[in-house]
Protein backbone atom coordinates (compact mmCIF):
# COMPACT_ATOMS: atom_id res chain seq x y z
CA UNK A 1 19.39 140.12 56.01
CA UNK A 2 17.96 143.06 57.23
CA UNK A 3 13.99 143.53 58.97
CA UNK A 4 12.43 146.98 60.00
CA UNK A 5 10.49 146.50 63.17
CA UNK A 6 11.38 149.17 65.33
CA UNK A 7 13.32 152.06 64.61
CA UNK A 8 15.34 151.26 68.11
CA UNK A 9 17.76 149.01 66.03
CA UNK A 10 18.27 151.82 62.92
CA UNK A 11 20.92 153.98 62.90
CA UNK A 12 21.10 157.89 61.60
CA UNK A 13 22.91 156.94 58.59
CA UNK A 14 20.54 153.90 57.58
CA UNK A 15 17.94 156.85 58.30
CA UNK A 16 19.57 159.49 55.57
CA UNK A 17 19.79 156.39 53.06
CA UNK A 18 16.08 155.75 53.51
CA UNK A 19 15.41 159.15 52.49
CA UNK A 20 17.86 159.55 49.91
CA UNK A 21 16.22 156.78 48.01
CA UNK A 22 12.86 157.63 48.71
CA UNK A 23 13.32 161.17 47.75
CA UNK A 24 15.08 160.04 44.19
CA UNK A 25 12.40 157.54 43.88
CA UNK A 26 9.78 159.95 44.38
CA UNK A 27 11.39 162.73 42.09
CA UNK A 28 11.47 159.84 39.02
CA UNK A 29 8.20 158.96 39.95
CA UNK A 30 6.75 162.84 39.50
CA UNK A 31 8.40 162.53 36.19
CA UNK A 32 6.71 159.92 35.02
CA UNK A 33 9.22 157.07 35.18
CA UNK A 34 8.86 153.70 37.50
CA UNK A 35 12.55 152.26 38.19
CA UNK A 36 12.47 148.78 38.64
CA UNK A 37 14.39 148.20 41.03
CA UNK A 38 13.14 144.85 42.47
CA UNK A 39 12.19 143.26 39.60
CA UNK A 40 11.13 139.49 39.72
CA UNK A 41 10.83 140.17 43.77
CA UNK A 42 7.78 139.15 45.81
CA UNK A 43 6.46 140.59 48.72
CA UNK A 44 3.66 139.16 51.20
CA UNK A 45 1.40 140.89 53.13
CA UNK A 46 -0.42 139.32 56.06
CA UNK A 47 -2.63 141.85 57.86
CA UNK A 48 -4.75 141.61 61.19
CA UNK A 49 -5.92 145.04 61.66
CA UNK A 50 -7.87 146.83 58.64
CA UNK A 51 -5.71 149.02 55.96
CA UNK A 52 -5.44 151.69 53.42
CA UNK A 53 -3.02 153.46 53.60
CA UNK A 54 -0.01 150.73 54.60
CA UNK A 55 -1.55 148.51 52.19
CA UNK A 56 -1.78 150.48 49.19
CA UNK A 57 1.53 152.11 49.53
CA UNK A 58 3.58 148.70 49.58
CA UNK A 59 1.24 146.89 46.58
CA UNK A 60 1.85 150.20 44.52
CA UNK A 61 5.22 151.20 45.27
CA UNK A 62 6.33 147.52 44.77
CA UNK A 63 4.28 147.11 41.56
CA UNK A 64 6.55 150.50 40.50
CA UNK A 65 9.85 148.91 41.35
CA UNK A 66 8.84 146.01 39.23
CA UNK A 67 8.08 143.16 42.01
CA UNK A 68 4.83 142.00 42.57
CA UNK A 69 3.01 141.40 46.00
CA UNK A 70 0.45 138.89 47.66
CA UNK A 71 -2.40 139.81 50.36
CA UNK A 72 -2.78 136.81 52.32
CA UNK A 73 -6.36 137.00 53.71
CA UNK A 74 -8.00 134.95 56.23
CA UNK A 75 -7.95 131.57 54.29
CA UNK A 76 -3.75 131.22 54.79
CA UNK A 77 -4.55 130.74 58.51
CA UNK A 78 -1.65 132.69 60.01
CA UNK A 79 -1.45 131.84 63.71
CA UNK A 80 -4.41 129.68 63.32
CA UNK A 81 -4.35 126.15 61.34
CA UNK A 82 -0.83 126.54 62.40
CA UNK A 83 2.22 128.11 64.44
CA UNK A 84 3.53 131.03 63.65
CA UNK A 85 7.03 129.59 63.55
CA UNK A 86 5.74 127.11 61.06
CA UNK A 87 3.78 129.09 59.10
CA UNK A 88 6.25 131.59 58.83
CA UNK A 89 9.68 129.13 57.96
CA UNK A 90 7.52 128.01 54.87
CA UNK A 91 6.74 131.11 53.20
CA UNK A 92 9.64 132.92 54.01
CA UNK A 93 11.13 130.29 51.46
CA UNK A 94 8.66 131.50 48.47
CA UNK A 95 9.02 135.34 49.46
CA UNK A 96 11.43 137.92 49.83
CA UNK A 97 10.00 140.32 52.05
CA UNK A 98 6.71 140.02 54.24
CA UNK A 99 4.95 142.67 55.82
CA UNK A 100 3.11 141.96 59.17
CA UNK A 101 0.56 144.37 60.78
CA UNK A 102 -0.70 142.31 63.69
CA UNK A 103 -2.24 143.56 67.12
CA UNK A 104 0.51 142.02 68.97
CA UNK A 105 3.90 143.67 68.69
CA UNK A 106 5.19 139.77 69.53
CA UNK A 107 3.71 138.11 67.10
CA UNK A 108 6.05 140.03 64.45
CA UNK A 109 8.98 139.65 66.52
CA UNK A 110 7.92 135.87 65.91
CA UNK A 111 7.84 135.95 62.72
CA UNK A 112 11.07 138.59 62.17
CA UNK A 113 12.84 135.20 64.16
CA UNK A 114 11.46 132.17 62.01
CA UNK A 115 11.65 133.99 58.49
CA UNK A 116 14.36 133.65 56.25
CA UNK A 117 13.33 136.70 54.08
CA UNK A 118 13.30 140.09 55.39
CA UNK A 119 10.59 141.52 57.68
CA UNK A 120 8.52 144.52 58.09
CA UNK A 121 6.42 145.92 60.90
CA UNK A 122 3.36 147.55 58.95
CA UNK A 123 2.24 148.49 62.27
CA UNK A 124 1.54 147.04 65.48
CA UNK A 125 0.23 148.14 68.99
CA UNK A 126 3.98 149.09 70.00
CA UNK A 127 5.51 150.68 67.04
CA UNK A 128 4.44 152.02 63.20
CA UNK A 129 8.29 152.81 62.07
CA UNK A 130 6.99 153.19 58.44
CA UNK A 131 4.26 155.78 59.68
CA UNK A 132 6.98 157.61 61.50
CA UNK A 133 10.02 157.04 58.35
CA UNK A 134 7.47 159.08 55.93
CA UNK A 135 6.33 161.47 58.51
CA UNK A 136 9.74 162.97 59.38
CA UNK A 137 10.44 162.70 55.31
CA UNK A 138 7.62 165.01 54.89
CA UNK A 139 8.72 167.27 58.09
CA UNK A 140 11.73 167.07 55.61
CA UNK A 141 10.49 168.14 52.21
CA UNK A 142 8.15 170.94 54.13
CA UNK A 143 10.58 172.85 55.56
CA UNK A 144 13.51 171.82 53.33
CA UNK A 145 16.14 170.65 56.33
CA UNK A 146 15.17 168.84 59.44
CA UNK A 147 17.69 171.56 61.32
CA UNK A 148 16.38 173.44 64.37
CA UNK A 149 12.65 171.29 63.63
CA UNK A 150 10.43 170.83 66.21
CA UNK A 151 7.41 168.26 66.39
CA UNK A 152 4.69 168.27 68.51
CA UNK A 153 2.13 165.72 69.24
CA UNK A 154 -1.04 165.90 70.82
CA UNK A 155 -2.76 163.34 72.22
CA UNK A 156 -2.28 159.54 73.32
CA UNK A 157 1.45 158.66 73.86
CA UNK A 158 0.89 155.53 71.07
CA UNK A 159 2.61 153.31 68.60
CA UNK A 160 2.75 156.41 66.53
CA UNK A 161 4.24 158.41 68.71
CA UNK A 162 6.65 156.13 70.20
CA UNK A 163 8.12 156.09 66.39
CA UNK A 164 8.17 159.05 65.84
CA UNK A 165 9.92 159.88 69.39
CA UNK A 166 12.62 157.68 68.25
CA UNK A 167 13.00 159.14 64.58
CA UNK A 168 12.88 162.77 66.23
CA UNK A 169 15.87 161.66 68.68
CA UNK A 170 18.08 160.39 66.19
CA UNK A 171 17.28 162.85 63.42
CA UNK A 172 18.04 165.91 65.80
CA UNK A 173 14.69 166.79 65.82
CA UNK A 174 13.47 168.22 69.21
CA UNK A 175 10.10 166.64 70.19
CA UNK A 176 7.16 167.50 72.26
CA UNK A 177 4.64 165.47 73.38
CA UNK A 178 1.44 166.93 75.05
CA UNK A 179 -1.01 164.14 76.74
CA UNK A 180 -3.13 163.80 79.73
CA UNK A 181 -0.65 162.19 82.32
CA UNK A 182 -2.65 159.02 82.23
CA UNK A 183 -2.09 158.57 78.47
CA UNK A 184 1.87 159.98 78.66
CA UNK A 185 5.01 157.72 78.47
CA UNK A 186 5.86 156.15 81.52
CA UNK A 187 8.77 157.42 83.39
CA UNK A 188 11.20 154.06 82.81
CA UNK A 189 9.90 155.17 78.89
CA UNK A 190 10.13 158.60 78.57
CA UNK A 191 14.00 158.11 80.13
CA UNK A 192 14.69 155.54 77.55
CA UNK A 193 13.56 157.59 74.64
CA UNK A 194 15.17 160.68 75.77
CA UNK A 195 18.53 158.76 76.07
CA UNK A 196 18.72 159.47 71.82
CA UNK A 197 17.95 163.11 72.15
CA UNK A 198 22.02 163.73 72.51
CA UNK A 199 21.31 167.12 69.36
CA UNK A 200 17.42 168.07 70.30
CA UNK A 201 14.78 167.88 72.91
CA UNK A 202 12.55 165.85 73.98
CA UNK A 203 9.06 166.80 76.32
CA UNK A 204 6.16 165.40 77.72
CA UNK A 205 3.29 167.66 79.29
CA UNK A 206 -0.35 167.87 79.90
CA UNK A 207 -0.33 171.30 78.72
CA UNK A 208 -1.04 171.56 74.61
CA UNK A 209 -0.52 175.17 74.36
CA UNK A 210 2.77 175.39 75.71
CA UNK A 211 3.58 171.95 73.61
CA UNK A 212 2.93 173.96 70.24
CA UNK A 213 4.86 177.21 70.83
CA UNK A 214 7.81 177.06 68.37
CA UNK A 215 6.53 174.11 66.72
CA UNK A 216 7.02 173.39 62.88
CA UNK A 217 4.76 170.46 62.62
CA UNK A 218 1.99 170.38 64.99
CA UNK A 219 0.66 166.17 64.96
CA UNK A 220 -2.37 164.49 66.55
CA UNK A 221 -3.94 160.80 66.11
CA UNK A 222 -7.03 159.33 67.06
CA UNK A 223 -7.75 159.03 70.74
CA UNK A 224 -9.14 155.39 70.78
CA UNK A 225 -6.99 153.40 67.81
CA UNK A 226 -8.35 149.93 66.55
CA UNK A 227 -8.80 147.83 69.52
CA UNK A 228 -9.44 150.23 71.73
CA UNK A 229 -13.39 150.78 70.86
CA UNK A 230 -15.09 149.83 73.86
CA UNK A 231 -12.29 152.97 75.75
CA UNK A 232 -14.08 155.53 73.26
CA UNK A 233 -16.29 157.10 75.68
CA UNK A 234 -14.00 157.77 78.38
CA UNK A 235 -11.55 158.89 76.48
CA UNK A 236 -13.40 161.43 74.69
CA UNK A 237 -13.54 162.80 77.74
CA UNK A 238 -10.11 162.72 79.03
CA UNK A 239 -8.88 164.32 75.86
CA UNK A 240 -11.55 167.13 75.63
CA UNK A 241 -9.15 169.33 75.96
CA UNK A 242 -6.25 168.43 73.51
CA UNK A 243 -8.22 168.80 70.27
CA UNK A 244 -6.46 170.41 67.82
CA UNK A 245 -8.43 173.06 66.71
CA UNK A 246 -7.93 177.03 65.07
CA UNK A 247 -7.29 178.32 68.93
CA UNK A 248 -4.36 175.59 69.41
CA UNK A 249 -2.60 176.16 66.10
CA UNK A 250 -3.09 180.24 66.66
CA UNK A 251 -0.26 179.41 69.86
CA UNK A 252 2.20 177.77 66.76
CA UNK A 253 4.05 179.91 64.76
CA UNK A 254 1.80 180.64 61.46
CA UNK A 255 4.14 178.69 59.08
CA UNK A 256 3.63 175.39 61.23
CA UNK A 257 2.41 172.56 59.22
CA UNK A 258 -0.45 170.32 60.63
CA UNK A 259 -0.16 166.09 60.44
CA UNK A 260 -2.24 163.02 60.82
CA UNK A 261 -1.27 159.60 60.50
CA UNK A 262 -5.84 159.19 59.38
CA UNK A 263 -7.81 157.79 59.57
CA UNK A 264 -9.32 160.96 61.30
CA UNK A 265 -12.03 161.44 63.34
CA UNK A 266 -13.45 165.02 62.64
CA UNK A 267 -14.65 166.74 65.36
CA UNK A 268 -12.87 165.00 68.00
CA UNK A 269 -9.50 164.92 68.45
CA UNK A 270 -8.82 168.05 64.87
CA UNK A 271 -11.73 170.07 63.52
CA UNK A 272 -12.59 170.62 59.90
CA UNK A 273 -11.48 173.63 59.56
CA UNK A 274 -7.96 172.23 60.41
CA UNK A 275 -7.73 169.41 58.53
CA UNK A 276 -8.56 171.15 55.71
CA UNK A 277 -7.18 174.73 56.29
CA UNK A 278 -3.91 175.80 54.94
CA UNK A 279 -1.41 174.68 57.21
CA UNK A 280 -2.54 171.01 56.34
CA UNK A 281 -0.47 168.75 54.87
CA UNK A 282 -2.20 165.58 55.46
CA UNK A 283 -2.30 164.79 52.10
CA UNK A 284 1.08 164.84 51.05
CA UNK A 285 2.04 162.84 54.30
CA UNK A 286 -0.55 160.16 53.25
CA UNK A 287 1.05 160.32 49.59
CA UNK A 288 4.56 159.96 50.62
CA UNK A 289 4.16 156.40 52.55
CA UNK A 290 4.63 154.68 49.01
CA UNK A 291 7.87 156.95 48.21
CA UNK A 292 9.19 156.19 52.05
CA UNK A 293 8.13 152.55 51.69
CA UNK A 294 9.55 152.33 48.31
CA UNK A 295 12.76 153.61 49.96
CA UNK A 296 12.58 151.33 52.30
CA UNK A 297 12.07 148.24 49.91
CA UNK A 298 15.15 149.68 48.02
CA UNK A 299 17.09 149.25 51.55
CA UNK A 300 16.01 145.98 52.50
CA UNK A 301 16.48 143.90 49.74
CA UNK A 302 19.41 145.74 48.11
CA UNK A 303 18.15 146.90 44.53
CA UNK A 304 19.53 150.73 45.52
CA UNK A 305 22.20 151.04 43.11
């Protein structure tokens, strides 16, 4: 039985089957035709932070490979009427996958360890591997091979980019991470996620300029996520001067893409005029968390033929 809740724990080659799958998934799908792959399977979905994208990527692309899913609101009491561990042992038995987004990166750890069905981490405040998974596929499709790629992200060293660090080190994608130093890795951090840049490189510096020169996919996020609300003020300030903006993407090479994970804030940390300029593809990258997550179904519970 297999869970996704880092990408620490998944190796290159599970990595190329992800994508292999997703991309032949996605090519059927432009064609018209929904393999069901999972048919008669059930996924649950028990979310503590707001969704749109993670949400309706798994309900769809699960409804395509012929399963069927369950949003458990409020009303299940998850963590609440009862433990986790219990809560967890009983519908593992009804389900065969269950997706947790949860502000705690413990709590699904907790439930990866009671569950007797396979788990995934829709997000939580340490990692988003699924964000990251269809964010490098679409680094992929862009440019056609992730050889000699570079990322760059600007702003808050997050849960984002954390995945994304990872992906990028095992992928043999060099990475480049531009943040005010109070809002960079850690040095124990940055040392551990450098360890799987053995093919690319990895960087951290407060300078966004010199982050984007050479880049092929220039990245940015919110700078307070969900949670962090009551942070907004202050940093607005500290990240004044990491906006993404025309000036910032002039210093990356003109056929550099430009991606966010969105929600977005406009006018903080990308303007309009990037978000919806030509080097943009922040549609696509939204569009391609079903394929990826349909890959990733495919993966986990074994209906890849």
């Amino acid at each position: 039985m297999r869970h996704l809740l880092t990408l620490h724990d998944v190796s290159l080659e599970q990595l190329q089957t992800i994508f292999a799958l997703s991309a032949d998934l996605k090519a059927k799908f432009k064609e018209g035709v929904r393999e069901p792959l999972l048919p008669g399977r059930v996924m649950a979905l028990m979310f503590e932070k707001q969704s749109l994208r993670t949400r309706v990527s798994f309900q769809a692309g699960m409804a395509h490979l012929g399963g069927s899913s369950l949003m458990l609101g409020d009303d299940a009491g998850f963590g609440k009427r009862e433990s986790i561990a219990d809560f967890t042992r009983v519908l593992s038995e009804m389900v065969d996958v269950i997706v947790v987004r949860s502000k705690k990166h413990a709590t699904v750890e907790a439930v990866a360890e009671h569950s007797a069905c396979s788990v995934i981490n829709g997000l939580t405040d340490y990692s988003h591997p699924c964000q990251a998974l269809a964010d490098l596929f679409t680094i992929w499709e862009q440019l056609g091979s992730l050889d000699g790629a570079k990322l760059t992200w600007v702003g808050d060293a997050n849960n984002v980019a954390r995945s994304l660090a990872i992906a990028c080190g095992k992928l043999g994608v060099d990475f480049s991470v531009a943040s005010p130093q109070e809002y960079a890795f850690n040095g124990e951090e940055a040392e551990q996620l450098n360890g799987y840049f053995t093919e690319s490189k990895f960087t951290c510096t407060t300078d966004p300029q010199a982050a984007v020169e050479g880049a092929s996919a220039v990245y940015t996020d919110v700078w307070a996520s969900m949670g962090q609300e009551g942070e907004q003020e202050q940093r607005r300030k500290d990240f004044a001067d990491f906006q993404v903006n025309s000036k910032l993407m002039a210093s990356a090479p003109a056929e550099a893409v430009f991606m966010h994970c969105l929600p977005a804030k406009r006018g903080e940390e990308v303007t309009d005029e990037v978000m919806d300029g030509p080097q943009s593809v922040i549609v696509e990258q939204a569009a391609n968390r079903m394929h990826v997550q349909k890959g990733t179904l495919a993966w986990l519970l074994g209906g890849a033929k």
